[in-house]
C-alpha atoms as a PDB file:
ATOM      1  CA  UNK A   1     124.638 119.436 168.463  1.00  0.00           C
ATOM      2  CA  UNK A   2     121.702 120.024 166.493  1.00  0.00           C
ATOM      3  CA  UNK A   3     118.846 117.971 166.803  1.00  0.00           C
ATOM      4  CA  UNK A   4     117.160 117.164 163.262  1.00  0.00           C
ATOM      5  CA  UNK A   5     114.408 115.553 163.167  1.00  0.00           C
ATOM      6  CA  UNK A   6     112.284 113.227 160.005  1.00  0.00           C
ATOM      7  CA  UNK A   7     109.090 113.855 159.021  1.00  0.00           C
ATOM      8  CA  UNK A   8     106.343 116.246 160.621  1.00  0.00           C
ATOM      9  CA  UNK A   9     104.930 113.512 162.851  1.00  0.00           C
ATOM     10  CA  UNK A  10     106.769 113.236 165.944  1.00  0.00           C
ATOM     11  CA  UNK A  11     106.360 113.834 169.949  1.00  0.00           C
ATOM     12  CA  UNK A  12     106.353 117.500 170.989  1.00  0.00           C
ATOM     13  CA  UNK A  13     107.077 119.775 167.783  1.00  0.00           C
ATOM     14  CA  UNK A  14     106.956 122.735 170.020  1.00  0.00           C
ATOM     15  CA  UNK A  15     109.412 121.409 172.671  1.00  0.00           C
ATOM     16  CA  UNK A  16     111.674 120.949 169.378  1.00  0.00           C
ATOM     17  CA  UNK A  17     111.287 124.053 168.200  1.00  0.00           C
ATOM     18  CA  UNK A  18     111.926 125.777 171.896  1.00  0.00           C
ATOM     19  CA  UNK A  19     115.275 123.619 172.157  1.00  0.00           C
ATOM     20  CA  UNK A  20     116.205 124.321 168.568  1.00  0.00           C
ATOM     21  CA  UNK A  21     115.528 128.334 168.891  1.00  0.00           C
ATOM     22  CA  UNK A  22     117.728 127.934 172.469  1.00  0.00           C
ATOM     23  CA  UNK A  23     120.753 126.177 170.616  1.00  0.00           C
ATOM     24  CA  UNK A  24     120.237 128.415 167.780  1.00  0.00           C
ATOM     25  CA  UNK A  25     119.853 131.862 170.059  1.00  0.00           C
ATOM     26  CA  UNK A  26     123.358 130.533 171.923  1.00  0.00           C
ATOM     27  CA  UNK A  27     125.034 130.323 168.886  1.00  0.00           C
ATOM     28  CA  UNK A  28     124.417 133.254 167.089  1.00  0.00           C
ATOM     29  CA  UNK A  29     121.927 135.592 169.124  1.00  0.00           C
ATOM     30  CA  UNK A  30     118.501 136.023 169.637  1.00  0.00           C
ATOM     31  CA  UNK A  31     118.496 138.907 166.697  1.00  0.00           C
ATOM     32  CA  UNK A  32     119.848 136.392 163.831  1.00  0.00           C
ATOM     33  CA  UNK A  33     117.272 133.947 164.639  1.00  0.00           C
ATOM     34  CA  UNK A  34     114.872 132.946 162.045  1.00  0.00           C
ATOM     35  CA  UNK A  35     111.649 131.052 161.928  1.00  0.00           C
ATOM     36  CA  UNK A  36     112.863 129.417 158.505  1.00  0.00           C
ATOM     37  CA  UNK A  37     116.451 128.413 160.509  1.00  0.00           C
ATOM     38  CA  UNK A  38     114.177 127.064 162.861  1.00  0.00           C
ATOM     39  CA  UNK A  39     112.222 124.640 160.709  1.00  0.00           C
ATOM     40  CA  UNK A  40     115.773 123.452 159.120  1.00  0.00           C
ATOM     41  CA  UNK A  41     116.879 122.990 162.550  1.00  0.00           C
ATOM     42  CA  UNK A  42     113.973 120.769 163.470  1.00  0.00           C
ATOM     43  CA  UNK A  43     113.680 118.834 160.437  1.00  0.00           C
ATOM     44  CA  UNK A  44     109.876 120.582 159.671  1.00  0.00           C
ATOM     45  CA  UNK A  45     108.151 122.599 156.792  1.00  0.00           C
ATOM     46  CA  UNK A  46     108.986 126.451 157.080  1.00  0.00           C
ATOM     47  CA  UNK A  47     105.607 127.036 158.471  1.00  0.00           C
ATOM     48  CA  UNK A  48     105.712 124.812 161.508  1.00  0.00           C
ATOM     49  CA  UNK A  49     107.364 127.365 163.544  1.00  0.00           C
ATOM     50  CA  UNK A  50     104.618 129.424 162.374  1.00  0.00           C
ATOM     51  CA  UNK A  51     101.600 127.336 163.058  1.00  0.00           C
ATOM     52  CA  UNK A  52     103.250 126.716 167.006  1.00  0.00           C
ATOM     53  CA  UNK A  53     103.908 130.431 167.761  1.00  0.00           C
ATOM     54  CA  UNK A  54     102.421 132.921 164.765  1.00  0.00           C
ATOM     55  CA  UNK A  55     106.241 134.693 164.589  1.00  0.00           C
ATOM     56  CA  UNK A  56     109.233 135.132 165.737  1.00  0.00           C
ATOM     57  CA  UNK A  57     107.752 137.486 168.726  1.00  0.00           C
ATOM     58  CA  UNK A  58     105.816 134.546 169.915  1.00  0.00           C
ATOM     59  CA  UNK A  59     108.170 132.314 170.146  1.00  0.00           C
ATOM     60  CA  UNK A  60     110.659 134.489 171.425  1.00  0.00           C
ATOM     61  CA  UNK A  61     107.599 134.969 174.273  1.00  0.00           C
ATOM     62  CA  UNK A  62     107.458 131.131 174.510  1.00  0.00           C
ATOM     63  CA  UNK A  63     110.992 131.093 175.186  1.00  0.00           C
ATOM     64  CA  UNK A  64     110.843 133.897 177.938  1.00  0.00           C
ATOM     65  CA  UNK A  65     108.061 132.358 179.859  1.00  0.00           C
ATOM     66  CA  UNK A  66     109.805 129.104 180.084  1.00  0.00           C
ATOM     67  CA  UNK A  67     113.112 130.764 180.525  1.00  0.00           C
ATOM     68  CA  UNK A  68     111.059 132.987 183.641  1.00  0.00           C
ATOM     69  CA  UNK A  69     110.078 129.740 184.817  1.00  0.00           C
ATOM     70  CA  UNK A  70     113.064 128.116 184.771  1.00  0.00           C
ATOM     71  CA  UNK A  71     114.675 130.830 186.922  1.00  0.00           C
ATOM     72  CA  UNK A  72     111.651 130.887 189.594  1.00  0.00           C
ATOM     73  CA  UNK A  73     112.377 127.573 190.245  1.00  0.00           C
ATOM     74  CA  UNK A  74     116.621 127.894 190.424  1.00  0.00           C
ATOM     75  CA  UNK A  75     115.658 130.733 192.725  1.00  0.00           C
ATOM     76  CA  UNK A  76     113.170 128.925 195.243  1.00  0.00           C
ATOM     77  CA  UNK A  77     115.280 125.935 195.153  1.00  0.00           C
ATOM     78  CA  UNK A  78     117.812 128.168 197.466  1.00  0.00           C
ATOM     79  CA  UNK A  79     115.375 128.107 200.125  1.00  0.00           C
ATOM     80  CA  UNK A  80     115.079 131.868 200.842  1.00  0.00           C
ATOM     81  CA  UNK A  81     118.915 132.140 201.602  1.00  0.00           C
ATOM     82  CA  UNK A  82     119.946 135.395 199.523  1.00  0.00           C
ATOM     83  CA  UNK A  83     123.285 134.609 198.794  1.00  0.00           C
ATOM     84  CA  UNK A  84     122.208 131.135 197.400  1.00  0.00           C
ATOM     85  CA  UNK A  85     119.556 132.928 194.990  1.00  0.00           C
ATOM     86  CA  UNK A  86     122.073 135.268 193.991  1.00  0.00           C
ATOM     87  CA  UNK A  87     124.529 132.387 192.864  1.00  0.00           C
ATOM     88  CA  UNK A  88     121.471 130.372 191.731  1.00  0.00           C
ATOM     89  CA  UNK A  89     120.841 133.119 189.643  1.00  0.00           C
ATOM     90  CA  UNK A  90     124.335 133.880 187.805  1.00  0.00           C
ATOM     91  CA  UNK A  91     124.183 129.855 187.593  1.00  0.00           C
ATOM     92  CA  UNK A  92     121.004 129.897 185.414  1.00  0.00           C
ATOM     93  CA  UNK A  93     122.400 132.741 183.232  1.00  0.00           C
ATOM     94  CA  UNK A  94     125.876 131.071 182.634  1.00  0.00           C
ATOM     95  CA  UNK A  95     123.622 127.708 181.737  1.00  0.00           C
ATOM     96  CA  UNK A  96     120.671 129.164 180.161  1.00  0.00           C
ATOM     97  CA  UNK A  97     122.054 132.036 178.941  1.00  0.00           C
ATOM     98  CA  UNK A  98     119.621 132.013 175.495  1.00  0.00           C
ATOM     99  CA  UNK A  99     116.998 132.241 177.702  1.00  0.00           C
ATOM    100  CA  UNK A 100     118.679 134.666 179.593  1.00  0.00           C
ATOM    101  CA  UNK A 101     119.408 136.708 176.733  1.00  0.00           C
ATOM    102  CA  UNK A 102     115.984 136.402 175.592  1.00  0.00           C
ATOM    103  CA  UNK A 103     114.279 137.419 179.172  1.00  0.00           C
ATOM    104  CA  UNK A 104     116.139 140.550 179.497  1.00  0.00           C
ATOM    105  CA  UNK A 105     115.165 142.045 176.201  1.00  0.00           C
ATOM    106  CA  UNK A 106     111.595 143.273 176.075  1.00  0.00           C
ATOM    107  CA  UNK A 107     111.830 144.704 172.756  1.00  0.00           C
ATOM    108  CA  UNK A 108     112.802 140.840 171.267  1.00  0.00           C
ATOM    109  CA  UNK A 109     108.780 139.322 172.557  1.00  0.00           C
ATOM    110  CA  UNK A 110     105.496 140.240 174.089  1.00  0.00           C
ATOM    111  CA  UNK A 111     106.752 141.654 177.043  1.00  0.00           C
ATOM    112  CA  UNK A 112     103.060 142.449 178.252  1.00  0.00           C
ATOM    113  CA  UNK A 113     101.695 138.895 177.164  1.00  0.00           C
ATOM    114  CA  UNK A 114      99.593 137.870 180.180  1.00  0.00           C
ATOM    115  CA  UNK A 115     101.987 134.358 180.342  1.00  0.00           C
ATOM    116  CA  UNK A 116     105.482 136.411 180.139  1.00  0.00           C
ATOM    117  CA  UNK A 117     104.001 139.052 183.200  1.00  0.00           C
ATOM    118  CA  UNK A 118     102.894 135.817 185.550  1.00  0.00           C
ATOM    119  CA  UNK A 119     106.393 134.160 184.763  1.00  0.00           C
ATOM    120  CA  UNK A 120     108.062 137.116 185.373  1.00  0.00           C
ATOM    121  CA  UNK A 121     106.329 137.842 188.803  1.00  0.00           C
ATOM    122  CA  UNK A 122     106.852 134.684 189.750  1.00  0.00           C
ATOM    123  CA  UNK A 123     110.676 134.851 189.725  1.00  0.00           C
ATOM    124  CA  UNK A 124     110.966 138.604 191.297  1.00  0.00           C
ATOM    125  CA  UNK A 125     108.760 136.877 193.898  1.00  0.00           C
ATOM    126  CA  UNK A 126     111.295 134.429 194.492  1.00  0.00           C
ATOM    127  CA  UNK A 127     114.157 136.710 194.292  1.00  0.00           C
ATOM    128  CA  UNK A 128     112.316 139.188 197.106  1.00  0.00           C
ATOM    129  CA  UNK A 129     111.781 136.305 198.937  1.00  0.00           C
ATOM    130  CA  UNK A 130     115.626 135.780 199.798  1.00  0.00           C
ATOM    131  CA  UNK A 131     115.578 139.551 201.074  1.00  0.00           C
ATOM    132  CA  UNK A 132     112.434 139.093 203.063  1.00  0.00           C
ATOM    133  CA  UNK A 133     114.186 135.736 204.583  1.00  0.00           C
ATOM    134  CA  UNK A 134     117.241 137.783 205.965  1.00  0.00           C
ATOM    135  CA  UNK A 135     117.860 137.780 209.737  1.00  0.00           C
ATOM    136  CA  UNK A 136     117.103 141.271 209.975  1.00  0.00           C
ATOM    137  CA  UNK A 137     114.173 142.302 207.823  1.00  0.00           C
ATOM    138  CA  UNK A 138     115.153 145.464 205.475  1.00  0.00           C
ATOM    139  CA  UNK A 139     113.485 148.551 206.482  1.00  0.00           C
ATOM    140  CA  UNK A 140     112.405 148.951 202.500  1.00  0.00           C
ATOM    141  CA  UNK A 141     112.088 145.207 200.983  1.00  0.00           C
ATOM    142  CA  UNK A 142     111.438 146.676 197.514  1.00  0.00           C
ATOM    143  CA  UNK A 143     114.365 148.985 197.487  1.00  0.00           C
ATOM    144  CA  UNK A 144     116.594 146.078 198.893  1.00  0.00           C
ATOM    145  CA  UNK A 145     115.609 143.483 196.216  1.00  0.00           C
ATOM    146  CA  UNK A 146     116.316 145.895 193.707  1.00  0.00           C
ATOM    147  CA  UNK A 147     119.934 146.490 194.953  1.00  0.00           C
ATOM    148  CA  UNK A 148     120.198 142.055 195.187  1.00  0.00           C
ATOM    149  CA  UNK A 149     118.809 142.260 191.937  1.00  0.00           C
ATOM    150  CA  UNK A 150     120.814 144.721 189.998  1.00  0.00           C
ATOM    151  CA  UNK A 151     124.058 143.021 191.801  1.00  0.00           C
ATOM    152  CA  UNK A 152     123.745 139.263 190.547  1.00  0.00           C
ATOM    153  CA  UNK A 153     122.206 140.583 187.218  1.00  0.00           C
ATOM    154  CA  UNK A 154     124.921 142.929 186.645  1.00  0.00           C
ATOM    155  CA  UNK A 155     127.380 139.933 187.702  1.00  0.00           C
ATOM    156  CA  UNK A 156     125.898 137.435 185.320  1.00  0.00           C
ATOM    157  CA  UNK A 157     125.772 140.387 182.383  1.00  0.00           C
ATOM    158  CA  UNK A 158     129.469 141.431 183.221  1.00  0.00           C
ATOM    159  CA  UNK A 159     130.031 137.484 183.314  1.00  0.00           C
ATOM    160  CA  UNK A 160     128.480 136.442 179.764  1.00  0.00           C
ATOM    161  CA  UNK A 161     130.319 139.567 177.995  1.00  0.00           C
ATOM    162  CA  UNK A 162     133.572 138.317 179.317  1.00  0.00           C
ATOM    163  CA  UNK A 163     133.893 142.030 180.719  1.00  0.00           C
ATOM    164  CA  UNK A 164     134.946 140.829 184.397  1.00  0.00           C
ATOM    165  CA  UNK A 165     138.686 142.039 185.464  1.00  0.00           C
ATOM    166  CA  UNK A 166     141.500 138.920 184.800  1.00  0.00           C
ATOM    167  CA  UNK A 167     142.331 137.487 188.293  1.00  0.00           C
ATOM    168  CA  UNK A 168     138.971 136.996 188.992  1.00  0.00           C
ATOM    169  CA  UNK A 169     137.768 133.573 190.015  1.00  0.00           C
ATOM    170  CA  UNK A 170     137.164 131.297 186.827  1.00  0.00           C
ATOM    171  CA  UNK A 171     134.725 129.673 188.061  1.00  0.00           C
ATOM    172  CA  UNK A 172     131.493 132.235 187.824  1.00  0.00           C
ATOM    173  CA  UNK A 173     129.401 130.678 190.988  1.00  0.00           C
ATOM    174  CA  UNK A 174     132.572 131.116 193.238  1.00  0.00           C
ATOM    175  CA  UNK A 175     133.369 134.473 191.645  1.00  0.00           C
ATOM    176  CA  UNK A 176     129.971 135.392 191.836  1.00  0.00           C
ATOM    177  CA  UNK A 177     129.648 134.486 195.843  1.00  0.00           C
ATOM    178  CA  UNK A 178     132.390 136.511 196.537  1.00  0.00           C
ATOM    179  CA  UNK A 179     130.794 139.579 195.410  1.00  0.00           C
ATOM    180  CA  UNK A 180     127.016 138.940 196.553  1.00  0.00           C
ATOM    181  CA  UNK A 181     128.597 138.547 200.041  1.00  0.00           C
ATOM    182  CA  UNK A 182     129.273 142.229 199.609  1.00  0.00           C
ATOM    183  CA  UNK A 183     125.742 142.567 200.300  1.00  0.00           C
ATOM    184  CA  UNK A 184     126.302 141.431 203.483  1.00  0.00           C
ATOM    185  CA  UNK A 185     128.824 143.716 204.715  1.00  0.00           C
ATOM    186  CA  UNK A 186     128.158 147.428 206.415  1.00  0.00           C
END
């Protein structure tokens, strides 16, 4: 549903403009949108958009930061239990997955925008953080988050391009368990 809003003078024009660019991002990609569709979408002038974030860049940056955010917080909310934070995290991309798309392509915003870096620390932290929590502490916590990492990411990518094998689970956070446990096996 698209929200439309009257007049210029109403509550948070940027939160608007953030939801409007997420609906509008899952509906046609983060390359089609426009700061023009943007304003439509919100009910503003054309240069609203522009007077919130400068261009698309910034508020594709916006979007990434809160999107960063977002997923720090799925991931702490697991309480350092790995396979949690790896379902936590294919949850956030099947639900957020504008923001998702958005995150994961550095050429789309300001990937070295002082915000987007903190945001992004902040939810590697919390992803490292389930490997440092296991019962046995990996002998190389870096190279081990990586490996979590690139196995829930890969998951949730293979997951939003509809590229996982039929028979698999239809639900994506029990499908998804199943294969992070795989971590857990020698």
């Amino acid at each position: 549903m698209t929200t439309t809003i009257r007049g210029y003078h109403h509550g948070d024009l940027r939160r608007t403009l953030l939801d409007a660019a997420a609906e509008a991002i899952g509906e046609s990609g983060p390359a089609a949108l426009s700061l023009r569709d943007l304003a439509r979408r919100a009910g503003v002038s054309h240069a609203a958009p522009a007077h919130h974030f400068g261009d698309k860049a910034g508020l594709l940056t916006a979007l990434a930061v809160e999107g960063f955010d977002l997923l720090a917080q799925a991931l702490d909310r697991a309480g350092g239990d790995l396979l949690e934070a790896g379902v936590a995290y294919v949850r956030f991309a099947v639900r957020h997955r504008a923001y998702f798309e958005v995150m994961f392509s550095p050429g789309l915003y300001r990937a070295d925008d002082p915000a987007a870096v903190a945001a992004r620390t902040r939810a590697g932290a919390a992803l490292r953080g389930g490997v440092a929590a296991l019962p046995a502490p990996p002998a190389e916590p870096e190279r081990d988050a990586l490996a979590a990492w690139s196995i829930v990411h890969g998951f949730a990518t293979l997951w939003l391009a509809g590229a996982i094998p039929p028979g698999t689970d239809p639900d994506p956070e029990v499908a998804a368990r199943a294969v992070i446990r795989r971590l857990f096996q020698t």
